[in-house]
N, C-alpha and C. Protein backbone atom coordinates (compact mmCIF):
# COMPACT_ATOMS: atom_id res chain seq x y z
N UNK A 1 -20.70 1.05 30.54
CA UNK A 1 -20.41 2.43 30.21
C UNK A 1 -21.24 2.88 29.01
N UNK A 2 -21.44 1.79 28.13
CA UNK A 2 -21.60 2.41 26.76
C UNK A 2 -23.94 2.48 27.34
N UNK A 3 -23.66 1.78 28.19
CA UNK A 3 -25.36 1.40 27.98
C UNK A 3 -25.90 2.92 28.79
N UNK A 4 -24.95 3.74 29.91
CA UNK A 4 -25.36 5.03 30.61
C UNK A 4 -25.24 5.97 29.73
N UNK A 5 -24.72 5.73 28.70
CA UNK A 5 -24.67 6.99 27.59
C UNK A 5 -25.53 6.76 26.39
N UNK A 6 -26.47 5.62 26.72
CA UNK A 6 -26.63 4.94 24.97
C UNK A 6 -26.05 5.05 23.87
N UNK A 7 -25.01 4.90 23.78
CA UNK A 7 -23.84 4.56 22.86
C UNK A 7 -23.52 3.37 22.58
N UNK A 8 -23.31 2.97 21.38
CA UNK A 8 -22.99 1.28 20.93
C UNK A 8 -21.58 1.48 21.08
N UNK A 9 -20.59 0.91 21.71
CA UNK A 9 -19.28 0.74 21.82
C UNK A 9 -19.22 -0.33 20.57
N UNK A 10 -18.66 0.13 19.70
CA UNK A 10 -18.77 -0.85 18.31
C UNK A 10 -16.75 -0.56 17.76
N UNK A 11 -16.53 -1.43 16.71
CA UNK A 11 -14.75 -1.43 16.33
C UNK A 11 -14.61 -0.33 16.01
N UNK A 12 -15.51 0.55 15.17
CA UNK A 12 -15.62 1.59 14.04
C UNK A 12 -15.20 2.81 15.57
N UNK A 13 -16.32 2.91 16.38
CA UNK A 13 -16.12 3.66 17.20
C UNK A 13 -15.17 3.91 18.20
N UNK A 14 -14.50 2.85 18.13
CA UNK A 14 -13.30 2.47 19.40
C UNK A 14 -12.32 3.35 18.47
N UNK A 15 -12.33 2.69 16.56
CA UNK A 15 -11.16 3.70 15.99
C UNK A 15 -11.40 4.41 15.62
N UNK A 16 -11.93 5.37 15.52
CA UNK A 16 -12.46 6.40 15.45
C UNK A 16 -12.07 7.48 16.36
N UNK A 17 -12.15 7.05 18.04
CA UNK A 17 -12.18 7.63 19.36
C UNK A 17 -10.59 7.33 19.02
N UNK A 18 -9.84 6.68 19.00
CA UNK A 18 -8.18 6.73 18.50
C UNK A 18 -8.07 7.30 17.69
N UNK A 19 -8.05 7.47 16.72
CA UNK A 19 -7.88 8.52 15.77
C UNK A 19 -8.09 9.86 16.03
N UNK A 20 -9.02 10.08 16.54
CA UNK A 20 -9.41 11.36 17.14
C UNK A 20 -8.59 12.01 18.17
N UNK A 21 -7.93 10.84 19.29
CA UNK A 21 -7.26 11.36 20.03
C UNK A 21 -5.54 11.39 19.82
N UNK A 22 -5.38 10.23 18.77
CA UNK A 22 -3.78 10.44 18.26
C UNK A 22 -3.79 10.42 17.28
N UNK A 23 -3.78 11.66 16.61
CA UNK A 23 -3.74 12.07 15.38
C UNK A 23 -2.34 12.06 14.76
N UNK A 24 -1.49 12.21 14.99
CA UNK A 24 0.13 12.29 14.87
C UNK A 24 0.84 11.04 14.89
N UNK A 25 -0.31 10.41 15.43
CA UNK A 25 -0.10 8.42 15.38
C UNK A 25 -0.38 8.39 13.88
N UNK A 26 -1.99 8.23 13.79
CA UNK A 26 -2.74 7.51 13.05
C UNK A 26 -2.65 7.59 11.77
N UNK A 27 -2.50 9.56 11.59
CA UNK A 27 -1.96 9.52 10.10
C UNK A 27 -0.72 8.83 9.46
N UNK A 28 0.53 8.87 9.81
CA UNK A 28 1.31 8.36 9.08
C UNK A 28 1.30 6.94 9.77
N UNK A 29 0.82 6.19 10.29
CA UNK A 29 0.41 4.44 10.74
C UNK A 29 -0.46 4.05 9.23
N UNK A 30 -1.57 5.28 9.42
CA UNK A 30 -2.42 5.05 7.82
C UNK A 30 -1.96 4.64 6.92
N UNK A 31 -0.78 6.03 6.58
CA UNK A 31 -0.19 6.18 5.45
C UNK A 31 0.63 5.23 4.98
N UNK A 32 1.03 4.31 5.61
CA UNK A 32 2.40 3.17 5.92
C UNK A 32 1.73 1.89 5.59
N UNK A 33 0.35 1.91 6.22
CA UNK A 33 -0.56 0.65 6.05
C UNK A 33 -0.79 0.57 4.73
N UNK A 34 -1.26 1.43 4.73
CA UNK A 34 -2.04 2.29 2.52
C UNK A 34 -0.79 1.56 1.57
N UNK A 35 0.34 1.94 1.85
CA UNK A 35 1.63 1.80 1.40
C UNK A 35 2.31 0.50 0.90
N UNK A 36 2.24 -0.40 2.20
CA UNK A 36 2.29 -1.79 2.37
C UNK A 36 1.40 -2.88 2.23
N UNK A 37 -0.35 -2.19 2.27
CA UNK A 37 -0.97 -3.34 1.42
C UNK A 37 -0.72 -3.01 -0.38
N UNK A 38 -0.68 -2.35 -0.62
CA UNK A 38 -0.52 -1.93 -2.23
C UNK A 38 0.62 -2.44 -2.59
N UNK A 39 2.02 -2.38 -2.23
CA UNK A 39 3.14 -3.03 -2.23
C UNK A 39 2.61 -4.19 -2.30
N UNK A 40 2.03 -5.34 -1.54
CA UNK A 40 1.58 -6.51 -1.28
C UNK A 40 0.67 -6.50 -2.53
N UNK A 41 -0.58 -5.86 -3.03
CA UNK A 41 -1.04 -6.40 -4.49
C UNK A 41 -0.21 -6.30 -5.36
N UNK A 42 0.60 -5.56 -5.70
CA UNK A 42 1.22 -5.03 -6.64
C UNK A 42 2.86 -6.54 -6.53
N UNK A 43 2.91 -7.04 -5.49
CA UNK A 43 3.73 -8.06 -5.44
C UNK A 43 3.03 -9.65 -5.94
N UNK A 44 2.05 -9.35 -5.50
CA UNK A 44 1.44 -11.00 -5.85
C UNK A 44 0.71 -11.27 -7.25
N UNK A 45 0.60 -9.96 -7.85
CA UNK A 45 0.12 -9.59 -9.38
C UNK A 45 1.16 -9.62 -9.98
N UNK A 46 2.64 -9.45 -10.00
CA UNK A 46 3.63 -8.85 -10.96
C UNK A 46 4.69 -10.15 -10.50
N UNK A 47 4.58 -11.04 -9.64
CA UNK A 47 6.05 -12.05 -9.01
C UNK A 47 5.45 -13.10 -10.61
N UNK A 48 4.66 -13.10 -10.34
CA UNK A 48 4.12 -14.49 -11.82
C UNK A 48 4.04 -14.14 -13.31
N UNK A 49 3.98 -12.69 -13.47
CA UNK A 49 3.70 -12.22 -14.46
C UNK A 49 4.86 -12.07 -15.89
N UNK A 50 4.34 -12.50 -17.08
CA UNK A 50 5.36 -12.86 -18.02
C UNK A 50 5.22 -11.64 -19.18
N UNK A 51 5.80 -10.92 -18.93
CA UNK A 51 5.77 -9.84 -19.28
C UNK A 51 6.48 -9.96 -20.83
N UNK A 52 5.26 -9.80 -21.81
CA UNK A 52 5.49 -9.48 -23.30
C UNK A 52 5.06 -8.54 -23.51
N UNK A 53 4.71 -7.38 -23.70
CA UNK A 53 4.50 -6.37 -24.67
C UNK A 53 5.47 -5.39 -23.83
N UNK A 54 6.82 -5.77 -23.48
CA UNK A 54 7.75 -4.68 -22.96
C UNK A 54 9.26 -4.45 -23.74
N UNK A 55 10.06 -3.93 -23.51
CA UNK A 55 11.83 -3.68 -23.93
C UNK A 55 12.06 -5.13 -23.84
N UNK A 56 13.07 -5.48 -24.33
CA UNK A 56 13.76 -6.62 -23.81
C UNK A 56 14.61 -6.51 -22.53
N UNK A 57 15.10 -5.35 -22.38
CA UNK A 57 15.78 -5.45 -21.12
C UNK A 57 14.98 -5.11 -20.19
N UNK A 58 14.11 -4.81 -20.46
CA UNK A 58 12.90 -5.04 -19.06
C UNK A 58 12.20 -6.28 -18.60
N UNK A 59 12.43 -6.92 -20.05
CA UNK A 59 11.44 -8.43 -19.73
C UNK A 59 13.02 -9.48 -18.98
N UNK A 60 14.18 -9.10 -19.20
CA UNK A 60 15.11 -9.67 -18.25
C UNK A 60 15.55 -8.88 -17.24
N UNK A 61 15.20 -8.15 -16.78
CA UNK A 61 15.37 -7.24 -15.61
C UNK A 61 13.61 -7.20 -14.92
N UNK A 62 12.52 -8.56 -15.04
CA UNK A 62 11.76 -8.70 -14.11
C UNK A 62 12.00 -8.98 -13.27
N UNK A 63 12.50 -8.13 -12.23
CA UNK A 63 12.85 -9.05 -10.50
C UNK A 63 11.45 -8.12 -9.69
N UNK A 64 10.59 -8.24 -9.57
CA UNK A 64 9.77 -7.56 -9.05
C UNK A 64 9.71 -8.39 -7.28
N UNK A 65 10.23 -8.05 -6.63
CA UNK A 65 10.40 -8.25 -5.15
C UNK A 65 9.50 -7.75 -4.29
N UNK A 66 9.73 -8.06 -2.94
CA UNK A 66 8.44 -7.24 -2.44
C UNK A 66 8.90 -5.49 -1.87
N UNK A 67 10.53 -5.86 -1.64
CA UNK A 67 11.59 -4.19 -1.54
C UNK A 67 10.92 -3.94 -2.84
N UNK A 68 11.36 -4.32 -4.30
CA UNK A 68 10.89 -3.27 -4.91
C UNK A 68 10.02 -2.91 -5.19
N UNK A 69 8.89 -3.82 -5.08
CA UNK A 69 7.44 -3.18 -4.92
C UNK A 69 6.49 -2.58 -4.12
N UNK A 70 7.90 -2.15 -2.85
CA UNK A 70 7.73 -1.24 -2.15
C UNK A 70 7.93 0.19 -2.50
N UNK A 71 8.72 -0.36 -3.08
CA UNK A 71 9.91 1.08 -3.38
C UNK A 71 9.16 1.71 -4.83
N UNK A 72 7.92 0.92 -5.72
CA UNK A 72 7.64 1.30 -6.51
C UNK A 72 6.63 1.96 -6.38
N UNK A 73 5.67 1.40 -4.93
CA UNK A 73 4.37 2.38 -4.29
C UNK A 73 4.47 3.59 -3.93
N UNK A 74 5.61 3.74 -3.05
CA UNK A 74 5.87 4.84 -2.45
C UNK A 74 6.47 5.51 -3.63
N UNK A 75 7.37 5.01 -4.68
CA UNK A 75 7.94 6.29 -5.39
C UNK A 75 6.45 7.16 -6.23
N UNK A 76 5.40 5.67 -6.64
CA UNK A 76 4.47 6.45 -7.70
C UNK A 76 3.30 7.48 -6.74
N UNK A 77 3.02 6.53 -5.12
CA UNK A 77 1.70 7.16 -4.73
C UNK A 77 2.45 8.53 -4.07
N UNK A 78 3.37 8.49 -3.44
CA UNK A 78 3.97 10.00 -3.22
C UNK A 78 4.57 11.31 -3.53
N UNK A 79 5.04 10.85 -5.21
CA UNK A 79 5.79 11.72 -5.85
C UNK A 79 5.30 11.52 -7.77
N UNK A 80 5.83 11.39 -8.83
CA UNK A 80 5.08 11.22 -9.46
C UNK A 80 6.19 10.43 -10.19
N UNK A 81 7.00 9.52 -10.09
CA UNK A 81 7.61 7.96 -10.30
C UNK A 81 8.84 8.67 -10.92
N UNK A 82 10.04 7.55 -11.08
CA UNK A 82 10.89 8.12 -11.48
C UNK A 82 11.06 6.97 -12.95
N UNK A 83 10.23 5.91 -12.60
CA UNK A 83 10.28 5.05 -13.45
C UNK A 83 11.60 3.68 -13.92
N UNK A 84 11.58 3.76 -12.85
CA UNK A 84 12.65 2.27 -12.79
C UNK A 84 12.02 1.13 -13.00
N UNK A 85 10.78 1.04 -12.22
CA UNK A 85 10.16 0.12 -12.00
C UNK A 85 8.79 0.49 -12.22
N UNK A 86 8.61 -0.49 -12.97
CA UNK A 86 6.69 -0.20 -13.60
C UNK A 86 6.30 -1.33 -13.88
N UNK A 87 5.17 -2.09 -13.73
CA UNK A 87 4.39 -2.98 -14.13
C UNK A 87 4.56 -3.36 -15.14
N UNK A 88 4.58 -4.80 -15.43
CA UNK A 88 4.98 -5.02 -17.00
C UNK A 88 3.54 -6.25 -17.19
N UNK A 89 2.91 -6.51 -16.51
CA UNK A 89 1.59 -7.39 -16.56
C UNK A 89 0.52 -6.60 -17.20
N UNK A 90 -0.34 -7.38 -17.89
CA UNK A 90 -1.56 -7.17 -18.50
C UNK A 90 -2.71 -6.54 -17.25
């Protein structure tokens, strides 16, 4: 197919041609993906992290989970944080 049109059928183009055609998919699939890898850095940076230059009741209230470092992506990348939860790593 791709060789009667000279077209490279390539990954980029396959998603691309999806995207194009389910748009009502792809955006919020995006948005969710965007969401959940950031959750995921923001979990594997902050689960080890020994947090000194903070409150004291913040440096015993480190439970940084991967719920709440879900819950900390979506509160900061969608709205503008309410601040429960914030990074306490260098």
């Amino acid at each position: 197919m791709g060789s009667l049109s000279k077209t490279q059928i390539t990954t980029s183009f396959l998603v691309k041609a999806w995207i194009k055609s389910h748009p009502l998919v792809a955006i919020p699939l995006g948005i969710a993906s965007f969401i959940v890898c950031n959750a995921y850095v923001v979990y594997v940076i902050e689960r080890n992290a020994h947090p000194a230059d903070c409150y004291e009741s913040d440096r015993l209230r480190h439970d940084f989970t991967f719920k709440n470092c879900l819950w900390f992506c979506v509160i900061s990348f969608l709205t503008v944080g309410y601040g429960d939860y914030y990074p306490t790593s260098i």
